[in-house]
N, C-alpha and C. Protein backbone atom coordinates (compact mmCIF):
# COMPACT_ATOMS: atom_id res chain seq x y z
N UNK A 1 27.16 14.15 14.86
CA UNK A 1 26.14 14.22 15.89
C UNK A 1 25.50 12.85 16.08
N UNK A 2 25.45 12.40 16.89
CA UNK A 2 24.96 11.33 17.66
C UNK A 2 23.27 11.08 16.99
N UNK A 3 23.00 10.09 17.30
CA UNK A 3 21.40 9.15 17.18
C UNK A 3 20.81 9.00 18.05
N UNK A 4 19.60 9.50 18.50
CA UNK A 4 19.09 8.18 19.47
C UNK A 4 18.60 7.75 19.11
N UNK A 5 18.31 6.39 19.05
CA UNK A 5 17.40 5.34 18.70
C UNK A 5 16.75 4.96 19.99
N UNK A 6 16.67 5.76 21.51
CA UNK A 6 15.55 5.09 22.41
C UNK A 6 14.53 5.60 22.20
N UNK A 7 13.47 4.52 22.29
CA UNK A 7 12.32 4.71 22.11
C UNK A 7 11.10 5.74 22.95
N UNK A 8 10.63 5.90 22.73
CA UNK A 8 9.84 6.82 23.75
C UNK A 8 8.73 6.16 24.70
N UNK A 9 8.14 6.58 25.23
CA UNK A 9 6.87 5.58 25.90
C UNK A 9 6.06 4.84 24.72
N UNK A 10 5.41 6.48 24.36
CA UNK A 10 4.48 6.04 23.32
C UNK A 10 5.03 4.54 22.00
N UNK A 11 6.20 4.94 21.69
CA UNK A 11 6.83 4.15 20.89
C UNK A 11 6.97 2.88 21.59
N UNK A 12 7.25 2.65 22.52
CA UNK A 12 7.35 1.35 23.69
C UNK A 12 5.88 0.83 23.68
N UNK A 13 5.18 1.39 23.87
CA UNK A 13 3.84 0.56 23.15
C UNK A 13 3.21 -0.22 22.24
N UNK A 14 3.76 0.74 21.35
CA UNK A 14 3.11 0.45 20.17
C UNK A 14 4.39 -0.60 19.50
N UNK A 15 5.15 -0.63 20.34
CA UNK A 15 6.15 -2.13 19.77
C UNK A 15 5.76 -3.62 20.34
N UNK A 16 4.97 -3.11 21.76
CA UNK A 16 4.11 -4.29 22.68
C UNK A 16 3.35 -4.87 22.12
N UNK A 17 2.32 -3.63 21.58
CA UNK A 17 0.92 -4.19 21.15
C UNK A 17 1.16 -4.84 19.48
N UNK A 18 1.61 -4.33 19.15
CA UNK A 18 2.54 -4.84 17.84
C UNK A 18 3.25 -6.27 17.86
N UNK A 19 3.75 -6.25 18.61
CA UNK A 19 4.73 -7.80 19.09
C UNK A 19 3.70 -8.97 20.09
N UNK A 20 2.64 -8.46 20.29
CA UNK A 20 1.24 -9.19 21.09
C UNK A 20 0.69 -9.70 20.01
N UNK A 21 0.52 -9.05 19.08
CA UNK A 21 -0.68 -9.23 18.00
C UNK A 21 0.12 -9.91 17.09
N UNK A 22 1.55 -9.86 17.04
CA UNK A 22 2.18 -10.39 16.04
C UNK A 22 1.70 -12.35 16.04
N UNK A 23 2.61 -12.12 17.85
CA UNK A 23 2.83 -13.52 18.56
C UNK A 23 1.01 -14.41 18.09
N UNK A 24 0.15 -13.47 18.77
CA UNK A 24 -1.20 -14.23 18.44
C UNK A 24 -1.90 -14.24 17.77
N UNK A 25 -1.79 -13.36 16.89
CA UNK A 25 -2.85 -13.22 15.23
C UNK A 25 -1.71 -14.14 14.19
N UNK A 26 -0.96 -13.56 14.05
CA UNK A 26 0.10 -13.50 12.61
C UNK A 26 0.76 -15.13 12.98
N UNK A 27 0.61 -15.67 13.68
CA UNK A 27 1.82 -16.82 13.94
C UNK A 27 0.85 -17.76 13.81
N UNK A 28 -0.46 -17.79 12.95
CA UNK A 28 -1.55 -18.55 12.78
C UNK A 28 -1.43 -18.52 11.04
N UNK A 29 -0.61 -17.36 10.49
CA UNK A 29 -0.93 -17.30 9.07
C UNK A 29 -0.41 -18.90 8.43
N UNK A 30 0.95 -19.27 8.83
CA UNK A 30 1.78 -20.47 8.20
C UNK A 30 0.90 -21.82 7.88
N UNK A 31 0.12 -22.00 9.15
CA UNK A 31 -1.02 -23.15 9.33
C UNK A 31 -2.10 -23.13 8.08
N UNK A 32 -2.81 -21.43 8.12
CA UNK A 32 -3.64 -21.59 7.71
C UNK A 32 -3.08 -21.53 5.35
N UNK A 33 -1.78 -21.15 5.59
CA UNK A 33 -1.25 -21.05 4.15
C UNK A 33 -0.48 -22.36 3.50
N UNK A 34 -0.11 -22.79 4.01
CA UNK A 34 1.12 -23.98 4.29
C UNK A 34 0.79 -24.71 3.10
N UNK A 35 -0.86 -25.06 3.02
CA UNK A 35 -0.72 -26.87 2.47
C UNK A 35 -1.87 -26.33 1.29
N UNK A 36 -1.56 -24.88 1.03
CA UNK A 36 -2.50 -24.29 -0.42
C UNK A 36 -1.69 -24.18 -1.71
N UNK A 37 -2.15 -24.65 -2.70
CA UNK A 37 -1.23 -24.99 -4.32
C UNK A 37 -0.89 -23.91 -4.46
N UNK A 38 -1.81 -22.70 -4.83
CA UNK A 38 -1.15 -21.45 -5.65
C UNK A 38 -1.40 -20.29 -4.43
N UNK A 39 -0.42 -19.58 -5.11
CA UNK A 39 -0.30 -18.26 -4.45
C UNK A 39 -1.43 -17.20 -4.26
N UNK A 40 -2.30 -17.92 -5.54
CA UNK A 40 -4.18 -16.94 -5.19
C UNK A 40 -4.23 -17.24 -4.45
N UNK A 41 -4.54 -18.27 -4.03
CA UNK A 41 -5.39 -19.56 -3.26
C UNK A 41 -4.16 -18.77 -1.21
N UNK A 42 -3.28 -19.28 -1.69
CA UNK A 42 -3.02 -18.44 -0.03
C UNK A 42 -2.96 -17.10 0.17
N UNK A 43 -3.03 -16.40 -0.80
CA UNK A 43 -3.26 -14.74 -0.67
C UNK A 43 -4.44 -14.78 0.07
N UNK A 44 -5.45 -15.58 -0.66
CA UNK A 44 -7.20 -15.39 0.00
C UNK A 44 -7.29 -15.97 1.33
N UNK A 45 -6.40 -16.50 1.42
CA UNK A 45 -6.64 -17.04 3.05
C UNK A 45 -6.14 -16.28 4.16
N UNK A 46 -5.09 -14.91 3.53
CA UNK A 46 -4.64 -14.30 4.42
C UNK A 46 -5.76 -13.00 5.02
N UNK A 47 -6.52 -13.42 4.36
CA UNK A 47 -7.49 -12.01 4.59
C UNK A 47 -8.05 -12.21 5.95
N UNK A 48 -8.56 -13.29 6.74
CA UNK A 48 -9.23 -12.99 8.00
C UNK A 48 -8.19 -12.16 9.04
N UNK A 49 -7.03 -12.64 8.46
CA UNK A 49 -5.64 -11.46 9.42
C UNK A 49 -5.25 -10.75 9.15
N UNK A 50 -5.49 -10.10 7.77
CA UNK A 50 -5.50 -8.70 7.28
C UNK A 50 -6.75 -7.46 7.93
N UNK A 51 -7.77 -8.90 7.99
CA UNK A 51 -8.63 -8.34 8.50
C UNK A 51 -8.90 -7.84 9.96
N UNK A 52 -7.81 -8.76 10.87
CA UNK A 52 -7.31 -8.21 12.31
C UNK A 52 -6.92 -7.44 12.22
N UNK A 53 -6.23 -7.19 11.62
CA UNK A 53 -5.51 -6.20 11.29
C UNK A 53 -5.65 -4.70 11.29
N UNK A 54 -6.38 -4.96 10.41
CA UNK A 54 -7.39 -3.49 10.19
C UNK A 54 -8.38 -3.39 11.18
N UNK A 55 -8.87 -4.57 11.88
CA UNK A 55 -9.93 -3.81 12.96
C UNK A 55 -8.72 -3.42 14.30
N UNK A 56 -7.81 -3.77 14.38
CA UNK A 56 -6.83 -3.35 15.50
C UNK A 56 -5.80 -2.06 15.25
N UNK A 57 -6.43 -1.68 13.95
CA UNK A 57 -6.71 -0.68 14.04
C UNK A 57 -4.55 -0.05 13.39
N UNK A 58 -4.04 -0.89 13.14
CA UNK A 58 -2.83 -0.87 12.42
C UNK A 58 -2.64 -0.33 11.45
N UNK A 59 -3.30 -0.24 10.35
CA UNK A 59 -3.64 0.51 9.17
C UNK A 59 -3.85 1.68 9.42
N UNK A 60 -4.65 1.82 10.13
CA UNK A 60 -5.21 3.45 10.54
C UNK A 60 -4.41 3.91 11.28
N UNK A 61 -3.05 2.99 12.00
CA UNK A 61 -2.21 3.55 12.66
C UNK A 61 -1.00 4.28 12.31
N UNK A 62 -0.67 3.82 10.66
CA UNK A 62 0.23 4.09 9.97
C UNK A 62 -0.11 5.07 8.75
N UNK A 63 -1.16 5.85 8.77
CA UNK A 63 -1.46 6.85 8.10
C UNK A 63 -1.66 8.42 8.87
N UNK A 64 -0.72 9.06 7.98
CA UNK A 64 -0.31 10.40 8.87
C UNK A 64 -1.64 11.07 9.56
N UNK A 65 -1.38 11.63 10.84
CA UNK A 65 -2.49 11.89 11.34
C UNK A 65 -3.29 13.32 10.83
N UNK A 66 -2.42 14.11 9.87
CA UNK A 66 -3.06 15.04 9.19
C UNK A 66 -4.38 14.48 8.27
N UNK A 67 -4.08 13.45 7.47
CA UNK A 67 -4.91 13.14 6.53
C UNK A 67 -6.31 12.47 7.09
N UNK A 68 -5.84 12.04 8.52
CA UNK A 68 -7.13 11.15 9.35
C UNK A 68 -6.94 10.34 10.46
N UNK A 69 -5.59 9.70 9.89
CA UNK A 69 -4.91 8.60 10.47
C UNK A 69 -4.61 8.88 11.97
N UNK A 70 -3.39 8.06 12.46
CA UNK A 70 -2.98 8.39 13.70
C UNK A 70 -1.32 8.33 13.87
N UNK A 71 -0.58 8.09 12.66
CA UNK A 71 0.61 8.06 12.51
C UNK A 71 1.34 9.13 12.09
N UNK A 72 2.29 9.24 13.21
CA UNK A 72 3.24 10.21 13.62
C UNK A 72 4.85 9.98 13.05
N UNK A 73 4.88 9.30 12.07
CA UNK A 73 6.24 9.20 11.73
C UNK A 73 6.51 7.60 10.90
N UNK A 74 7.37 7.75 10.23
CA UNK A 74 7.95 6.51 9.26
C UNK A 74 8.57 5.78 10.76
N UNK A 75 9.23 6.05 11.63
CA UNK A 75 9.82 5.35 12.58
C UNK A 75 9.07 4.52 13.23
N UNK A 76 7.24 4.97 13.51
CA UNK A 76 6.40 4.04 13.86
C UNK A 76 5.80 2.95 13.09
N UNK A 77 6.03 3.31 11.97
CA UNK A 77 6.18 1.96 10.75
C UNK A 77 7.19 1.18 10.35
N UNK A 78 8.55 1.94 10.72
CA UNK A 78 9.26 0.40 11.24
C UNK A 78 9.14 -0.34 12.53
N UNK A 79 9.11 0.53 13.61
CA UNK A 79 8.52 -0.48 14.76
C UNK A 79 7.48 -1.49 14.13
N UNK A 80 6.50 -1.18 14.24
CA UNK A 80 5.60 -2.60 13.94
C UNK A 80 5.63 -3.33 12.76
N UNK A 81 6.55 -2.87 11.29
CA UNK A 81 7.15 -3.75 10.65
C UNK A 81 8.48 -4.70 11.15
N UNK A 82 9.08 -4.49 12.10
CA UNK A 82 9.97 -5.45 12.70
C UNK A 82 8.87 -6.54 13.45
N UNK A 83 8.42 -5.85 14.09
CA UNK A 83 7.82 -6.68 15.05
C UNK A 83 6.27 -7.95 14.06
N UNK A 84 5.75 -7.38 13.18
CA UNK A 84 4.69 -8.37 12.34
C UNK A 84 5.86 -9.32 11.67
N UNK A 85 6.92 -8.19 11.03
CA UNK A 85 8.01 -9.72 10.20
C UNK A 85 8.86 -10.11 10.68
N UNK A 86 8.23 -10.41 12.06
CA UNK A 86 9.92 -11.29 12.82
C UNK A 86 8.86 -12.65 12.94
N UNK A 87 7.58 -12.18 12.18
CA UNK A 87 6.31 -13.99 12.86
C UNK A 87 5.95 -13.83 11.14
N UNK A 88 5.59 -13.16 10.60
CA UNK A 88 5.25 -13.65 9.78
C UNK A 88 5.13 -12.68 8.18
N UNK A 89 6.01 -12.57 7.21
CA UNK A 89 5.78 -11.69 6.18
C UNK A 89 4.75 -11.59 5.03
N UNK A 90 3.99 -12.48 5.09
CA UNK A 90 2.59 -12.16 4.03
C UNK A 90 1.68 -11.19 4.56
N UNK A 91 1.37 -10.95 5.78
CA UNK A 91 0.10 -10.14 5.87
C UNK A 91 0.98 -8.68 6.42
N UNK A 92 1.94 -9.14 6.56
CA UNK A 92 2.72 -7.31 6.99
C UNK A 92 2.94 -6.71 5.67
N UNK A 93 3.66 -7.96 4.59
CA UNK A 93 3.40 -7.15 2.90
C UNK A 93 2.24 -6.56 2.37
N UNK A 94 1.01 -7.28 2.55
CA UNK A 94 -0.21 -7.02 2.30
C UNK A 94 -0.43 -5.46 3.20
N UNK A 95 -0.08 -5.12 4.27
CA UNK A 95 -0.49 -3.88 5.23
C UNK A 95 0.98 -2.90 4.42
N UNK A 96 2.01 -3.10 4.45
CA UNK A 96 2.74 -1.96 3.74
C UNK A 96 2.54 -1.99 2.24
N UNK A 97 2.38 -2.77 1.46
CA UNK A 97 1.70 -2.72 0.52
C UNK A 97 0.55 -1.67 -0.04
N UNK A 98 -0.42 -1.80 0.96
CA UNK A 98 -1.30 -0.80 0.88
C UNK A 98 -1.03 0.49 1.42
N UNK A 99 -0.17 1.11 2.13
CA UNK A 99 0.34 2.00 2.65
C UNK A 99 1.34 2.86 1.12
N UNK A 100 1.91 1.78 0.59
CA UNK A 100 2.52 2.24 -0.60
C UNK A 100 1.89 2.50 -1.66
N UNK A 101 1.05 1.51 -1.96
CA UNK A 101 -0.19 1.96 -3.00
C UNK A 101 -1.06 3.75 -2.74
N UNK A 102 -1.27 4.19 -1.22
CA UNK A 102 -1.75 5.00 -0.86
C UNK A 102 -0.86 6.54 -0.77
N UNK A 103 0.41 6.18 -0.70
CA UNK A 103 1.69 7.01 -0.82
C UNK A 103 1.21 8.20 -2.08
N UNK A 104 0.70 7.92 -3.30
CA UNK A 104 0.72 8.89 -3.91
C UNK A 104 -0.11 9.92 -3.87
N UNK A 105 -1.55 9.40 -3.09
CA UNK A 105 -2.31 10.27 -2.91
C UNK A 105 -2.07 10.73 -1.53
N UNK A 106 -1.51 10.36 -0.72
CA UNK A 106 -1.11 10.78 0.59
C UNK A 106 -0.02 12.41 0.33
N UNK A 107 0.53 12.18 -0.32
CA UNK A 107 1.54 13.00 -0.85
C UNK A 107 1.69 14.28 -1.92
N UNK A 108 0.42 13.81 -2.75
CA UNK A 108 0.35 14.78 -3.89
C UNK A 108 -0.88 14.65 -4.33
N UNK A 109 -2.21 13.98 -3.70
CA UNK A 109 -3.55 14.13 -3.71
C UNK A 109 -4.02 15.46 -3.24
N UNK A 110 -5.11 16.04 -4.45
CA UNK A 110 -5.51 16.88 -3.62
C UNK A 110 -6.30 16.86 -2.44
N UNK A 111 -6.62 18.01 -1.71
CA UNK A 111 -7.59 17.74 -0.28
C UNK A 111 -8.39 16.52 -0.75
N UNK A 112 -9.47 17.19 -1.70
CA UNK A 112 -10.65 16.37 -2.13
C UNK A 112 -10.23 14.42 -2.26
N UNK A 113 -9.22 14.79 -3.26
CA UNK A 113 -8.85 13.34 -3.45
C UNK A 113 -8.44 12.70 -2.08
N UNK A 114 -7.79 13.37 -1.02
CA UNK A 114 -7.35 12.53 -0.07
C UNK A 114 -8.71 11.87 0.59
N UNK A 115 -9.35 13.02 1.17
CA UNK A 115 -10.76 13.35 1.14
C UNK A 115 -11.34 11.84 1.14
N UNK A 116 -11.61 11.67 0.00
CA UNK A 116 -12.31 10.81 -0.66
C UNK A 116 -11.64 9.10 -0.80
N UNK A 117 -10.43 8.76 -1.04
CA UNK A 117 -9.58 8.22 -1.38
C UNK A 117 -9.04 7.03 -0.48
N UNK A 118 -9.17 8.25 0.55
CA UNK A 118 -8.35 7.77 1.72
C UNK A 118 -9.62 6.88 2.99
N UNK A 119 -10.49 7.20 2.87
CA UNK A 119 -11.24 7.51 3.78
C UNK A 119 -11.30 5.72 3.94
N UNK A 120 -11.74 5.06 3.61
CA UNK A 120 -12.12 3.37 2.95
C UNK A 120 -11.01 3.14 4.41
N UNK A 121 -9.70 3.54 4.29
CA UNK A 121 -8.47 2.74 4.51
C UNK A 121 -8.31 3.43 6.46
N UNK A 122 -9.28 4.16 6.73
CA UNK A 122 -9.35 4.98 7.96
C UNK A 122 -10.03 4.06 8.72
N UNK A 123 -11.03 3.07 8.32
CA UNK A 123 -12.10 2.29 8.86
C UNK A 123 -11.20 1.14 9.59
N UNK A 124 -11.75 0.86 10.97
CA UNK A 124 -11.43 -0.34 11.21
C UNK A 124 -12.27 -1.61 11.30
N UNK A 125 -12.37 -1.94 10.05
CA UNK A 125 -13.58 -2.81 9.71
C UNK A 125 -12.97 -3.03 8.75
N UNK A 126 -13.15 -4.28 7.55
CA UNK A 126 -13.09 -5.07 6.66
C UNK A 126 -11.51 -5.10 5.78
N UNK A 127 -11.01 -5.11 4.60
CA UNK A 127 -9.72 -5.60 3.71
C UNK A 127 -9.79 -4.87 2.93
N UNK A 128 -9.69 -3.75 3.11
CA UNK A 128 -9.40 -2.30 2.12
C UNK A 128 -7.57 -2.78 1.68
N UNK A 129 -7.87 -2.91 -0.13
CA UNK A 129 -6.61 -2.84 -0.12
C UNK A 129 -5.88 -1.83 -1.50
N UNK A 130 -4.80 -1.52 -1.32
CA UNK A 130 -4.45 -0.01 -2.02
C UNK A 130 -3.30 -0.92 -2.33
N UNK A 131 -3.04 -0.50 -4.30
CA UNK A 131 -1.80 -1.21 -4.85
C UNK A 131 -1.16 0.19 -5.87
N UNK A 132 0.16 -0.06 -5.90
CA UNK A 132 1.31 1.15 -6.59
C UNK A 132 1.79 0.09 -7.44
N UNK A 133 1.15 0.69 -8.77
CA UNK A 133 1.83 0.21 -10.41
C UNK A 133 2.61 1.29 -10.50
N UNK A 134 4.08 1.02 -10.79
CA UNK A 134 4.82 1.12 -11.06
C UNK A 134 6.04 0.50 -11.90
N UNK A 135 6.52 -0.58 -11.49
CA UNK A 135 7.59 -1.57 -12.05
C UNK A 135 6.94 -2.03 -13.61
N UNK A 136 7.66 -2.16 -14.40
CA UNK A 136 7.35 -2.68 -15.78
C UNK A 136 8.25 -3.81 -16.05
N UNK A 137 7.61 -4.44 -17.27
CA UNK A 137 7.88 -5.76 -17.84
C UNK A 137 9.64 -5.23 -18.32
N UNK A 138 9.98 -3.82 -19.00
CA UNK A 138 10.90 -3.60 -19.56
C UNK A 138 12.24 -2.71 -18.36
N UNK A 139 11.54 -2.67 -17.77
CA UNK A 139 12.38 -2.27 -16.24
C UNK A 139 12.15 -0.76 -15.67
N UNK A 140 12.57 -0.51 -14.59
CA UNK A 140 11.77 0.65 -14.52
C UNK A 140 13.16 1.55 -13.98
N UNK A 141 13.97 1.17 -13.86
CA UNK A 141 15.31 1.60 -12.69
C UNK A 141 15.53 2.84 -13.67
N UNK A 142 15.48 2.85 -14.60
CA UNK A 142 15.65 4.49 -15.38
C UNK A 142 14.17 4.86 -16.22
N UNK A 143 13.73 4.93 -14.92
CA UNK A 143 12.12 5.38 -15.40
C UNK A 143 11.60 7.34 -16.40
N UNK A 144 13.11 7.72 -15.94
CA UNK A 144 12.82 9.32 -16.79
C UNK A 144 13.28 9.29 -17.58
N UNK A 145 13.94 7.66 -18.43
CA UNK A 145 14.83 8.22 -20.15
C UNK A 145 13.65 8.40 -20.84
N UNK A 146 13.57 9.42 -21.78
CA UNK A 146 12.95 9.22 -22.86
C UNK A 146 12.51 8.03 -23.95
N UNK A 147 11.44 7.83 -24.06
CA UNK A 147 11.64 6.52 -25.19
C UNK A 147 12.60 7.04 -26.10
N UNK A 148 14.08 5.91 -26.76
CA UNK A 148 13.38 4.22 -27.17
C UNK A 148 13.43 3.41 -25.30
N UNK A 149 14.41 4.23 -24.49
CA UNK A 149 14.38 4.01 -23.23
C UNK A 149 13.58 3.08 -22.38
N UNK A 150 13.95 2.26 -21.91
CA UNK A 150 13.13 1.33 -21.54
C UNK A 150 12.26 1.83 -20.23
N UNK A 151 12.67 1.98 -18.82
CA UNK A 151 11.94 2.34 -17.86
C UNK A 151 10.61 2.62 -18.25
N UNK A 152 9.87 3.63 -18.16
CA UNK A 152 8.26 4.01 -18.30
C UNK A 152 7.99 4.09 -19.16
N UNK A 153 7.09 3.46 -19.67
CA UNK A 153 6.03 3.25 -21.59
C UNK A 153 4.85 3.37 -20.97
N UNK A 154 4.29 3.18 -19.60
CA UNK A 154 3.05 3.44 -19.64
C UNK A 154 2.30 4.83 -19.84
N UNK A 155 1.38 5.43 -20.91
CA UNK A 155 1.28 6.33 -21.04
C UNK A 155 -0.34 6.48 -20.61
N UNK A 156 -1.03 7.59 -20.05
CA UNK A 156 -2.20 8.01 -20.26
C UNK A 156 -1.81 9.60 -21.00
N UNK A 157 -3.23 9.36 -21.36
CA UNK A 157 -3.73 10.55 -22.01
C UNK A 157 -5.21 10.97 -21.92
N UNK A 158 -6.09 12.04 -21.81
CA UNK A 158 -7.07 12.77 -21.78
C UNK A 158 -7.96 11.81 -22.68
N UNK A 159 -8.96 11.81 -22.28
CA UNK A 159 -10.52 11.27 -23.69
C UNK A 159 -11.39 12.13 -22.81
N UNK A 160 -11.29 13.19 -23.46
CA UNK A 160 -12.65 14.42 -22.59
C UNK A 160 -12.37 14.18 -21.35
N UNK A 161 -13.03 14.15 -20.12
CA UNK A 161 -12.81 14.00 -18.64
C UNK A 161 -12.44 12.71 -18.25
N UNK A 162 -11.75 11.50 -18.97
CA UNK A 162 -11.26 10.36 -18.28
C UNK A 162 -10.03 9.74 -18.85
N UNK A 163 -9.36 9.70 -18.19
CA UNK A 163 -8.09 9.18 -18.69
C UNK A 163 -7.81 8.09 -19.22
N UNK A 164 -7.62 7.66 -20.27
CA UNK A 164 -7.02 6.16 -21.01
C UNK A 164 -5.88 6.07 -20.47
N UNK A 165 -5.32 4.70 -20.06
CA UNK A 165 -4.17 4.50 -19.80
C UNK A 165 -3.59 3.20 -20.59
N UNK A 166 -2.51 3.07 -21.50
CA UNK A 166 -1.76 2.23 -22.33
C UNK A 166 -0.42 1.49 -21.90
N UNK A 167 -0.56 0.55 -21.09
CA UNK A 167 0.95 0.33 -21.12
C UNK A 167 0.64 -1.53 -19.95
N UNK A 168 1.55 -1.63 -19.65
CA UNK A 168 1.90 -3.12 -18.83
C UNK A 168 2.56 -2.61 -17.47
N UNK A 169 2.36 -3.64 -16.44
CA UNK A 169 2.70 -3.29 -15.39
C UNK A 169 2.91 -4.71 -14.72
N UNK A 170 3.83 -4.66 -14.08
CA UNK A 170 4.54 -5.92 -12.85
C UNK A 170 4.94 -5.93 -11.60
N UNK A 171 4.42 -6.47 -10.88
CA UNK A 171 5.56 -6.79 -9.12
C UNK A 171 4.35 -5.80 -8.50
N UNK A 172 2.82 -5.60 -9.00
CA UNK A 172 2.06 -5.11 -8.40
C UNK A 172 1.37 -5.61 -7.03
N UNK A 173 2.09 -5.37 -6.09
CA UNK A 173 1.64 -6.01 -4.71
C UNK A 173 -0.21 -5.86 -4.26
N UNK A 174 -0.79 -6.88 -4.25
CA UNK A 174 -2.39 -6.83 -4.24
C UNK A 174 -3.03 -6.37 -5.39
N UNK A 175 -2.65 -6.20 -6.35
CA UNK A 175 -3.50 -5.64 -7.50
C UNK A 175 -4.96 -6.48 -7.79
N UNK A 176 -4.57 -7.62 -7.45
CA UNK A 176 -5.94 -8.70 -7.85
C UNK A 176 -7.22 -8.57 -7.03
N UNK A 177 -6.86 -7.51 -5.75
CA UNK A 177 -7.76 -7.50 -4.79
C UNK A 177 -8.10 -9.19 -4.10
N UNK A 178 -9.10 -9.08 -3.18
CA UNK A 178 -9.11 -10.06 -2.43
C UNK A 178 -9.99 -11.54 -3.35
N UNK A 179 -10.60 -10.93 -4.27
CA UNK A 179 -11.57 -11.59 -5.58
C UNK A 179 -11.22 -11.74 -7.41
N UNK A 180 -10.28 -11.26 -7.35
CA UNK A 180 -9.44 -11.22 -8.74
C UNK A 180 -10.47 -10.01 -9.35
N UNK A 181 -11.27 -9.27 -8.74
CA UNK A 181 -11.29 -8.20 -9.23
C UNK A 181 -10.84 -6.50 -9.71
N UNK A 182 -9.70 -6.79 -8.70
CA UNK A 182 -8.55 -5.23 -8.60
C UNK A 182 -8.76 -4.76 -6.93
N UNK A 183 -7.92 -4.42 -6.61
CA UNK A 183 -7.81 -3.55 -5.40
C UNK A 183 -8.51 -2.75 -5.32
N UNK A 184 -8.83 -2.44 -4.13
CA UNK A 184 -9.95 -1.06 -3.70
C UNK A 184 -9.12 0.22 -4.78
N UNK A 185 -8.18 0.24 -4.37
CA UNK A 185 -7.54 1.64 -5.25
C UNK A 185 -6.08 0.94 -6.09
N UNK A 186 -5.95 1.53 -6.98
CA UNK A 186 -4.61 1.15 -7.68
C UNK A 186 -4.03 2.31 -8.00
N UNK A 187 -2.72 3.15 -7.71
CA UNK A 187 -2.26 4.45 -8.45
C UNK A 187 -1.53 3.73 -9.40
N UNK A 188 -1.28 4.13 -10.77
CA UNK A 188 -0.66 4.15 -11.94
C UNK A 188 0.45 4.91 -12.42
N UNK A 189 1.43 4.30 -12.18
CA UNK A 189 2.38 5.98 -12.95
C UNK A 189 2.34 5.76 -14.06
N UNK A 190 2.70 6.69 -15.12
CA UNK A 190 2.44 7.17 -16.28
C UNK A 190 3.13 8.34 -16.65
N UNK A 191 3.26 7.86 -18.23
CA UNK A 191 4.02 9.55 -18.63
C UNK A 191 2.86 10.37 -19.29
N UNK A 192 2.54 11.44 -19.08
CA UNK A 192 1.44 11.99 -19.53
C UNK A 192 2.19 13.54 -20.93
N UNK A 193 1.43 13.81 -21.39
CA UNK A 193 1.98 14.70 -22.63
C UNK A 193 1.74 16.02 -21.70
N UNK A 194 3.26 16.61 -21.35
CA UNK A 194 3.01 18.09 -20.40
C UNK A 194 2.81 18.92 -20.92
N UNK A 195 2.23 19.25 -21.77
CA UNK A 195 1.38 20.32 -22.86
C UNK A 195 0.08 20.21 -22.47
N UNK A 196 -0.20 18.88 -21.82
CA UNK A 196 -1.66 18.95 -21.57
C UNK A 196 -2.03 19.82 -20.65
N UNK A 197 -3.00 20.05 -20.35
CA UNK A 197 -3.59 21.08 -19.25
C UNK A 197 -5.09 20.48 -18.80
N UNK A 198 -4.42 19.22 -17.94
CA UNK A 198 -6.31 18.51 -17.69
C UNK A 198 -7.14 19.25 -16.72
N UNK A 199 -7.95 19.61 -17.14
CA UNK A 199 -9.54 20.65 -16.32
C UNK A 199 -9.85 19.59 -15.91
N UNK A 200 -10.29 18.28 -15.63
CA UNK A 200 -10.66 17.56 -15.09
C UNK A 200 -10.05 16.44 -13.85
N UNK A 201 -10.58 15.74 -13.62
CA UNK A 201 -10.08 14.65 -12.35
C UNK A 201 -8.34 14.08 -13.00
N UNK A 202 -7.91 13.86 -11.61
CA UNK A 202 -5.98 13.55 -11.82
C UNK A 202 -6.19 11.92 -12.29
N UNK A 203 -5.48 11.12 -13.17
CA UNK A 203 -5.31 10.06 -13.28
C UNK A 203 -4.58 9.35 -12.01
């Protein structure tokens, strides 16, 4: 059975306004990153166009419209990921980045948690940013062997209502947040002991 890949109106838009904003926001990032030593140092500079970003309302465009958002499909997140990384790939990483960081509670958050969670990343105003620990120092590509198994060692476990979490983590896209203080949200995977039965908040 056949494909179509033509676009629809709506989709024809949102590849315009996407490929507008690319050409005149994003094709300013190189200038303003170019002639900075470390990679902190131009991460922080990408924020006034992260910050277009989010007031144009892109972020909020790519979150399903059940949860708040206004996005209707993974297909409208590759449209405007072609179109931001054909000018420029730091601040489109930084926007799917946070989209991936947000993936777990999008997916398997409860109401409340989405609720709550999500809400920061709905605003079109300021550098809400959401990071997914996952990848480890020891590799993660067979993340369900059992230890001595390398993939997942990060473990939480219960301390009355808050979760400890033990382990190392790498290739965390935004984790440092915009201040080297951590991202607005970080999800963690973890192997947790399935005997447990937590009455309290999800790690």
């Amino acid at each position: 059975m056949p494909i179509d890949f033509t676009l629809t109106r709506e989709q024809r838009e949102l590849q315009m306004s996407a490929r507008g904003f690319a050409r005149t926001v994003l094709s300013g990032v190189a200038d303003a990153t170019r002639h900075l030593a470390t990679p902190a140092e131009r991460f922080a500079a990408t924020r006034p166009f992260y910050e277009q970003v989010v007031k144009a309302g892109f972020l909020r465009r790519m979150i399903p419209a059940p949860l708040g958002g206004e996005g209707t499909g993974v297909f409208d997140m590759a449209i405007v990921a072609e179109e931001f990384q054909s000018v420029d790939v730091n601040v489109s990483l930084t926007l799917f980045g946070s989209l991936l960081g947000l993936m777990p509670v999008m997916l398997a958050g409860s109401p409340a948690q989405q609720k709550t969670l999500i809400a920061p990343f709905l605003e079109r105003a300021g550098a809400p940013l959401a990071a997914f620990a996952f990848s480890e120092p020891g590799g993660s590509a067979n993340f369900a062997s059992p230890v001595p198994g390398t993939g997942l060692r990060t473990a939480a476990h219960l301390d009355g209502e808050d979760w400890v979490i033990t382990g190392a983590k790498q290739w965390v896209s935004s984790a440092t947040g915009w201040d080297g203080n951590g991202a607005d949200l970080i999800c963690v995977v973890c192997r947790t002991d399935p005997a447990a039965r937590p009455t309290a908040r999800s790690p």
